[in-house]
N, C-alpha and C. Protein backbone atom coordinates (compact mmCIF):
# COMPACT_ATOMS: atom_id res chain seq x y z
N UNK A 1 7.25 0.60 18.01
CA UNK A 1 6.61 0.45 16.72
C UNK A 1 6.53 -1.02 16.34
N UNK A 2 5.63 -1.20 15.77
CA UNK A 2 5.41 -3.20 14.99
C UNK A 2 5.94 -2.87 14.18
N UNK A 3 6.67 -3.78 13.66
CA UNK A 3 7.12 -4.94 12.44
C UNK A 3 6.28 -4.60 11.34
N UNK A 4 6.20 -4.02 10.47
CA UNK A 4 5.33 -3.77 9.66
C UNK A 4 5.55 -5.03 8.83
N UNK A 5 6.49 -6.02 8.63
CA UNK A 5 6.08 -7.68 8.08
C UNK A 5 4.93 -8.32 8.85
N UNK A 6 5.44 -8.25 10.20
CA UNK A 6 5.07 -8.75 11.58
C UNK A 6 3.41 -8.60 11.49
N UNK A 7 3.04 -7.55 10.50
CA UNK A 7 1.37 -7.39 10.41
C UNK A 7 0.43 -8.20 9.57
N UNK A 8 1.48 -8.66 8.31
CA UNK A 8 0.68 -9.35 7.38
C UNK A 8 0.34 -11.01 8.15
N UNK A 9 0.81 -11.28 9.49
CA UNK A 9 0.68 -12.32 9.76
C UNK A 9 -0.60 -12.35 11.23
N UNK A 10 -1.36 -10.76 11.17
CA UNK A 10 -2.43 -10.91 11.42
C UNK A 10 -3.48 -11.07 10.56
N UNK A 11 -4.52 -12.16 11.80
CA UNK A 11 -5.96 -12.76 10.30
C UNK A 11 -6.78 -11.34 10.06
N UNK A 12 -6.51 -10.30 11.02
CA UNK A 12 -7.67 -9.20 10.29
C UNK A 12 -6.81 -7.94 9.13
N UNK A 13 -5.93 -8.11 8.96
CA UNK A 13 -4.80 -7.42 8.37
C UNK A 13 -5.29 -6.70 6.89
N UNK A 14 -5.73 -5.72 6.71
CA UNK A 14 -6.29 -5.27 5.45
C UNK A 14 -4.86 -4.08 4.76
N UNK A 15 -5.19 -4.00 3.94
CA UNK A 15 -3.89 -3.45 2.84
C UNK A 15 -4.85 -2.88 1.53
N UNK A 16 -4.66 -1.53 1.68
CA UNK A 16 -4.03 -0.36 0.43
C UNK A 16 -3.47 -0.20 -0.69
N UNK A 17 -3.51 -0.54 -1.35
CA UNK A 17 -2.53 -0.94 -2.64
C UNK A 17 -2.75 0.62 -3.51
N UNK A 18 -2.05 1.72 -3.12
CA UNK A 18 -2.00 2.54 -3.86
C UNK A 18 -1.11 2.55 -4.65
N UNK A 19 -1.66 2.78 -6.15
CA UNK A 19 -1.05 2.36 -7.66
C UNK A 19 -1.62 0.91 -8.31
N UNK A 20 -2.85 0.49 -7.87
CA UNK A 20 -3.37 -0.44 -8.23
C UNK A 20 -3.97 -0.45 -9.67
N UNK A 21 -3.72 -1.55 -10.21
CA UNK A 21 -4.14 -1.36 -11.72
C UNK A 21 -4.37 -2.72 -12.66
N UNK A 22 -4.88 -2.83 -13.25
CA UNK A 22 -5.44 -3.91 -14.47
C UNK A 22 -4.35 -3.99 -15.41
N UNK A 23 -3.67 -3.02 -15.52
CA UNK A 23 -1.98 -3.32 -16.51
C UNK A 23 -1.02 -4.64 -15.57
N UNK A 24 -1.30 -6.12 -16.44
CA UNK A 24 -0.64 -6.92 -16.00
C UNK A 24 0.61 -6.82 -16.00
N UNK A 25 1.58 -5.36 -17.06
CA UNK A 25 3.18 -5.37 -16.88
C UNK A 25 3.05 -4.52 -15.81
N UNK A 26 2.91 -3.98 -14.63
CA UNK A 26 2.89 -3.35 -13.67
C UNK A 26 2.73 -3.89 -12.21
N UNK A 27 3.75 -3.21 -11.61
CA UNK A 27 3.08 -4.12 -10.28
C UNK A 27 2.29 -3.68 -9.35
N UNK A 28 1.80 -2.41 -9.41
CA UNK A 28 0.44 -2.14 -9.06
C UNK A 28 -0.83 -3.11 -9.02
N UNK A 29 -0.51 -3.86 -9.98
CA UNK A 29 -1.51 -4.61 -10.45
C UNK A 29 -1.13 -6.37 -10.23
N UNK A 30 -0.27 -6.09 -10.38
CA UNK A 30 0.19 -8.01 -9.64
C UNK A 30 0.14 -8.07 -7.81
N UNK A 31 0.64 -6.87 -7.61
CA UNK A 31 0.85 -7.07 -6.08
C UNK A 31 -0.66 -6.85 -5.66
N UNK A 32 -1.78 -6.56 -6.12
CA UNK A 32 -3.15 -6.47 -5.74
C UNK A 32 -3.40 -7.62 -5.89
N UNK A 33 -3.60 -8.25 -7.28
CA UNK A 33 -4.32 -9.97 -7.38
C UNK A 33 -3.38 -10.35 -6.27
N UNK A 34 -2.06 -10.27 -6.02
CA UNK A 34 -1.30 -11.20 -5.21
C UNK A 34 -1.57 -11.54 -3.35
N UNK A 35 -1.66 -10.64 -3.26
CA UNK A 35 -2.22 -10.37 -1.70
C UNK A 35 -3.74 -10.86 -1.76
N UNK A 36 -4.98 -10.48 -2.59
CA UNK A 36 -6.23 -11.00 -2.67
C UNK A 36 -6.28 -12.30 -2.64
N UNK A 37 -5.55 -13.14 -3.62
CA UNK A 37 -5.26 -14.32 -3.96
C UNK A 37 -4.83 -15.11 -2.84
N UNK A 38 -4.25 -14.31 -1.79
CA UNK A 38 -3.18 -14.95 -0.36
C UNK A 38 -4.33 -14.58 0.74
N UNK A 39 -5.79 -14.21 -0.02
CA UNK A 39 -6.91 -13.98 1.47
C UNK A 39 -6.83 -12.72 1.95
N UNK A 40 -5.66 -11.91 1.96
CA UNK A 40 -6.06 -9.87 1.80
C UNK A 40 -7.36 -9.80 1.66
N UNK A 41 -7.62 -8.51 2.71
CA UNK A 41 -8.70 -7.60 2.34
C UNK A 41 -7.97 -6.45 1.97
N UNK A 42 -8.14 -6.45 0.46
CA UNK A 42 -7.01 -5.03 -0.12
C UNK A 42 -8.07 -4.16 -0.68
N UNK A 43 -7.80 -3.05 -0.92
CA UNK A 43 -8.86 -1.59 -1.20
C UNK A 43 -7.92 -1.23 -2.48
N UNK A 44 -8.08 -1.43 -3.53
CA UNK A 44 -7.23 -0.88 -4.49
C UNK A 44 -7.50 0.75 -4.79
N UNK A 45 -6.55 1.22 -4.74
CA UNK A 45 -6.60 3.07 -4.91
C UNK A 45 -6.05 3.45 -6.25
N UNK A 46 -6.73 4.23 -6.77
CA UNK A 46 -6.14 4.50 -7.98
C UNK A 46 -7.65 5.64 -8.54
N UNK A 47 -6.95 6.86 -9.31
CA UNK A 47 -7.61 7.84 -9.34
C UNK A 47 -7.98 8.19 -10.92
N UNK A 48 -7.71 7.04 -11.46
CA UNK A 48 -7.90 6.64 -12.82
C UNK A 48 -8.63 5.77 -13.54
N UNK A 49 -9.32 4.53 -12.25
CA UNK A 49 -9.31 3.68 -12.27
C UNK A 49 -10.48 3.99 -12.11
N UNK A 50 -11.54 3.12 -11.92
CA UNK A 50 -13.10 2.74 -11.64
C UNK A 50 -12.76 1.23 -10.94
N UNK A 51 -12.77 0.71 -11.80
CA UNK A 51 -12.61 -1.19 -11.05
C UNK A 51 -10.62 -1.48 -11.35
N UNK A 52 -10.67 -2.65 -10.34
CA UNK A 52 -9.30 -3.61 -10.60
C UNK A 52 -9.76 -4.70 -10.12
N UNK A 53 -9.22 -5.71 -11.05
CA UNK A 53 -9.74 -7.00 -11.57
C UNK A 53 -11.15 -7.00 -10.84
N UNK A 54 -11.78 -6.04 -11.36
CA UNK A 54 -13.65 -6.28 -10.96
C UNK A 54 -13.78 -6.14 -10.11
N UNK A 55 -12.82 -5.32 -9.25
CA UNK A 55 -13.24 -4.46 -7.42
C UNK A 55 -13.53 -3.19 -7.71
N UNK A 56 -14.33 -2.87 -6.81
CA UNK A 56 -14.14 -1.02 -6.91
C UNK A 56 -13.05 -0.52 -6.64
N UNK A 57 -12.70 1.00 -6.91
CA UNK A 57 -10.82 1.36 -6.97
C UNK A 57 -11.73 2.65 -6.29
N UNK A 58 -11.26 2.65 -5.39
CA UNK A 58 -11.06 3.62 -4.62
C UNK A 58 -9.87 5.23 -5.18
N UNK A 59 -10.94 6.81 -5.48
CA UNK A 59 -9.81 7.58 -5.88
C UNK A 59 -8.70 7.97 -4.51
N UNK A 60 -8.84 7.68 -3.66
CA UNK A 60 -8.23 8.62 -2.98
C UNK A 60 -8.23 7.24 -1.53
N UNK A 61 -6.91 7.74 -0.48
CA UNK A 61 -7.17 7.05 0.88
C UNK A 61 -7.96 7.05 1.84
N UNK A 62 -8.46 8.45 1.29
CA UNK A 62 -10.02 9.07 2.36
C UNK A 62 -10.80 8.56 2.02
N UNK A 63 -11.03 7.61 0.53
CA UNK A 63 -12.49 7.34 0.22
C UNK A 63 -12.73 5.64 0.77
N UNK A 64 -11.29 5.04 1.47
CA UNK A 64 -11.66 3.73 1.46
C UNK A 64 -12.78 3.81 2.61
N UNK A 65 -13.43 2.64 3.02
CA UNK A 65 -14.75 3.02 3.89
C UNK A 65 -14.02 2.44 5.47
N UNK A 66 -13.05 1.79 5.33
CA UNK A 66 -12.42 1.67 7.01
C UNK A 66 -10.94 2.09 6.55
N UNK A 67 -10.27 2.39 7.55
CA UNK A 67 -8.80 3.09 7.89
C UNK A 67 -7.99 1.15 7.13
N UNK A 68 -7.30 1.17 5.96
CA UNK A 68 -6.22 -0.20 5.97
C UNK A 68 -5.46 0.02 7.62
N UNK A 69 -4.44 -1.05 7.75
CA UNK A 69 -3.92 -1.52 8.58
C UNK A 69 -2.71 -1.17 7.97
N UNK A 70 -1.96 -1.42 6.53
CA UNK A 70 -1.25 -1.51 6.02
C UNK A 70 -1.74 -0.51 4.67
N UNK A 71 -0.60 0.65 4.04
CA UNK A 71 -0.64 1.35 3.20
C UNK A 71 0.40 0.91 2.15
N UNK A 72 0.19 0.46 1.35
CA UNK A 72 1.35 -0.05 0.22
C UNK A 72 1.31 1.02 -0.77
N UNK A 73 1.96 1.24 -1.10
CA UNK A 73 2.55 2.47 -1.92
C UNK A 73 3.46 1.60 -3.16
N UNK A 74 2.67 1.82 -4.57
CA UNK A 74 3.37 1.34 -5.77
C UNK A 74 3.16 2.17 -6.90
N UNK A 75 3.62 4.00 -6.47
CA UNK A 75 3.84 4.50 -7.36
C UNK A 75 5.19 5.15 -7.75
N UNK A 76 5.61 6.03 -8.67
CA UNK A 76 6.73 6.75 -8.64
C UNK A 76 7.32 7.74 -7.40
N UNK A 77 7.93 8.00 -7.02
CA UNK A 77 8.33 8.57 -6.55
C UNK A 77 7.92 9.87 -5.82
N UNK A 78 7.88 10.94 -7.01
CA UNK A 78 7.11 11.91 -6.60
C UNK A 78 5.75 12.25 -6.48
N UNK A 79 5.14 10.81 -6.59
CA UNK A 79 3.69 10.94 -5.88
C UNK A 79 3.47 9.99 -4.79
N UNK A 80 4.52 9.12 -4.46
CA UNK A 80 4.53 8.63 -2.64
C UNK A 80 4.48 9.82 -2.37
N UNK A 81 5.37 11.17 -2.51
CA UNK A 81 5.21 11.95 -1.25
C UNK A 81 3.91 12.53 -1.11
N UNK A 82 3.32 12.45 -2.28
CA UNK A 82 1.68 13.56 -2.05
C UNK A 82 0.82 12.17 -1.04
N UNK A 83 1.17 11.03 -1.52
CA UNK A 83 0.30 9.56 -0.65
C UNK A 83 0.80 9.94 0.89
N UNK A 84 2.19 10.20 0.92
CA UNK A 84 2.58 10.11 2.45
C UNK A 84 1.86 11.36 2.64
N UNK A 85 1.63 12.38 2.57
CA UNK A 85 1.13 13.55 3.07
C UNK A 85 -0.16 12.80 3.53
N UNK A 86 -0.25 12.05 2.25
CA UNK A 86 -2.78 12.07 2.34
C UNK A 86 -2.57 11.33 3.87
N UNK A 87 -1.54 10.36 3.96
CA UNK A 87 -1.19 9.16 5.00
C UNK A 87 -1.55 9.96 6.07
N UNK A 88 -0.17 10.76 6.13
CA UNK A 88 0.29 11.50 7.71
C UNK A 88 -1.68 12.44 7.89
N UNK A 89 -2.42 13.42 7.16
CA UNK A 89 -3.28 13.71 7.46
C UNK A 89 -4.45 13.04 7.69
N UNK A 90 -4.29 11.64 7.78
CA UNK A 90 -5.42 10.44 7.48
C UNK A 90 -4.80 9.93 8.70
N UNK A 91 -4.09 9.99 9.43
CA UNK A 91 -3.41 9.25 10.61
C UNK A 91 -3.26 7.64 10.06
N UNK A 92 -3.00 7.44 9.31
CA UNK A 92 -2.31 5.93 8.36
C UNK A 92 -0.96 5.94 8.35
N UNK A 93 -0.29 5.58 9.74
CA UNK A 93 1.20 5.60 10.02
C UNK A 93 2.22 4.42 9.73
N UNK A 94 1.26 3.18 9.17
CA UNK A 94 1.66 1.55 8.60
C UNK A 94 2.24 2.26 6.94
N UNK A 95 2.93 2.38 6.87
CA UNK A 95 3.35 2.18 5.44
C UNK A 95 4.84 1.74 4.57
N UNK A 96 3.89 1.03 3.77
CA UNK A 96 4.64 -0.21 2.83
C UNK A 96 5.19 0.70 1.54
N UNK A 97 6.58 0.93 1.66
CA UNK A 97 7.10 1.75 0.32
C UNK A 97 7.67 0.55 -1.18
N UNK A 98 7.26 0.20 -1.77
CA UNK A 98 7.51 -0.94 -2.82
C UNK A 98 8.98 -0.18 -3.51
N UNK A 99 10.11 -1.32 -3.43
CA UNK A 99 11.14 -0.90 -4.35
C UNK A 99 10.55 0.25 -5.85
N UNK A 100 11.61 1.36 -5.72
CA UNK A 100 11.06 2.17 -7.05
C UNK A 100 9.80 3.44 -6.68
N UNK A 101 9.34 3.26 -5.33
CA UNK A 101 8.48 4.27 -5.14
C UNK A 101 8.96 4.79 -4.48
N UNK A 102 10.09 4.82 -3.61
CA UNK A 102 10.83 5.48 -3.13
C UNK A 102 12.17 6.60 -3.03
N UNK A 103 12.98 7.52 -2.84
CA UNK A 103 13.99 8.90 -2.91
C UNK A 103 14.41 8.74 -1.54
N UNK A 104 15.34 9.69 -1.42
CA UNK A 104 15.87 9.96 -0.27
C UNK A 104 14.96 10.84 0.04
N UNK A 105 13.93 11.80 -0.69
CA UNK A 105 13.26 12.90 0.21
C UNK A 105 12.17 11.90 0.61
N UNK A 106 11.56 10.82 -0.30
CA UNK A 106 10.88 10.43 0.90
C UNK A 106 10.90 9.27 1.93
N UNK A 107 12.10 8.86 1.93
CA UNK A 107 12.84 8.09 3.25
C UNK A 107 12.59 9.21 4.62
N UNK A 108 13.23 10.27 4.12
CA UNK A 108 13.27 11.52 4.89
C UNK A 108 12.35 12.10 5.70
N UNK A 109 11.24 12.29 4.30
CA UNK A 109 9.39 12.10 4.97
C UNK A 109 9.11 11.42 5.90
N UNK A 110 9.55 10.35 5.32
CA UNK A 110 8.94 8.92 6.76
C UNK A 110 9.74 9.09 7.97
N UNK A 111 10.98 9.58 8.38
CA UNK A 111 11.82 9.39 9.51
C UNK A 111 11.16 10.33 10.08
N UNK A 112 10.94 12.00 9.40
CA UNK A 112 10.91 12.91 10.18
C UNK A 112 9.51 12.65 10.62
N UNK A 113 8.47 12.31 9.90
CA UNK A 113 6.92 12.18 10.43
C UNK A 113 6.95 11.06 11.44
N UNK A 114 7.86 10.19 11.76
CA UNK A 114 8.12 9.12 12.45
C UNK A 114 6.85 8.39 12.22
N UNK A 115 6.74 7.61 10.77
CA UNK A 115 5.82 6.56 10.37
C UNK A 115 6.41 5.47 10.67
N UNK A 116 5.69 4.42 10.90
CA UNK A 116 6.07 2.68 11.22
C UNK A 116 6.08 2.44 9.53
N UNK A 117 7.23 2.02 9.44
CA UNK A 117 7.60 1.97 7.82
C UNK A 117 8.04 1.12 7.40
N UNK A 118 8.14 0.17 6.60
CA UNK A 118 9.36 -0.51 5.77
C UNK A 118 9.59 -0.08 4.02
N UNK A 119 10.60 0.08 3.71
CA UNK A 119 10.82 0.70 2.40
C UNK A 119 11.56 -0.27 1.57
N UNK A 120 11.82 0.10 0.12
CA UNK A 120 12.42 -0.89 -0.66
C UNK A 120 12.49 -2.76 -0.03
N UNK A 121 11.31 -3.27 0.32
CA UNK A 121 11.26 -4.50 0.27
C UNK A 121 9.98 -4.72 -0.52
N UNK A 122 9.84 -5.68 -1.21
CA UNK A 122 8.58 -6.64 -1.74
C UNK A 122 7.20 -7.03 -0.66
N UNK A 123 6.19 -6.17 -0.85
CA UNK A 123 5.05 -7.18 0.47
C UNK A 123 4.91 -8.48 -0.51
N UNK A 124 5.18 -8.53 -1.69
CA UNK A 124 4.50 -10.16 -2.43
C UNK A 124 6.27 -10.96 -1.66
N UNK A 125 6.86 -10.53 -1.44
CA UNK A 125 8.43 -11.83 -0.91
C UNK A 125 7.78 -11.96 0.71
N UNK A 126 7.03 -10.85 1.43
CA UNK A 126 7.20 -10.96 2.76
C UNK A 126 6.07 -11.56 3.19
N UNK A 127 4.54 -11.06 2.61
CA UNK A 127 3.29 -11.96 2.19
C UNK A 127 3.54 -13.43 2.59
N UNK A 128 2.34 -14.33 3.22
CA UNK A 128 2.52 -15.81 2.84
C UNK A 128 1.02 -16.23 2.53
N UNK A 129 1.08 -17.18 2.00
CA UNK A 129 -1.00 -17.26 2.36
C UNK A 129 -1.17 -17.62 3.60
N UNK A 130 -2.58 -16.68 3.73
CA UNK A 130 -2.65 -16.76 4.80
C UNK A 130 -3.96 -17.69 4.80
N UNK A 131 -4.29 -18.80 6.32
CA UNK A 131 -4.97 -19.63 6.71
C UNK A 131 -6.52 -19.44 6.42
């Protein structure tokens, strides 16, 4: 399995930001400008949403128009697991669990589906700009 850090330091590296949002107290919404801002090609998802900061928001992981590389996950808890499901049936096995969107059931999810995972770390600490 890769390094799921090890990815943001490819130049074609695109990222998912499910829980993306225009609420600047949220980090749905910082960790989107933040990665864009660092040269990301990010797909913001959100099923509430229409635009984030003036992108289209994608409702769902099926609707982005290419497969991300990277799935970031910045919601509560009990809706990572409905994202990891859309994941595992979308064959999207890269996924980024953001401190707080994560349980032990869905640590559990990820071991038993054997996803390439990293959980409770920051992609904005592991992120650098990229060239």
């Amino acid at each position: 399995m890769t390094d799921i850090a090890a990815l943001l330091d490819m130049p074609d590296t695109t990222v998912a930001v499910v829980g993306a949002t225009d609420d600047p107290g949220k980090y749905g919404g910082v960790i989107y400008r933040d990665l864009k801002c660092k040269g990301f090609t990010v797909f913001p998802v959100n099923p509430k949403r229409s635009t984030v900061d003036g992108d289209l928001t994608y409702p769902t992981l099926a609707d982005i128009p290419e497969p991300p590389t990277i799935v970031n996950i910045v919601v509560p808890p009990k809706v990572t697991l409905t994202v990891l499901q859309a994941c595992l049936r979308l064959g999207m096995m890269n996924v980024w669990v953001q401190p707080g969107a994560e349980e032990p059931d869905v640590l559990t999810f990820l071991q038993e589906n054997r996803f390439n995972y990293l959980a409770n770390a920051c992609i904005m600490v592991q992120s650098r700009l990229k060239d």
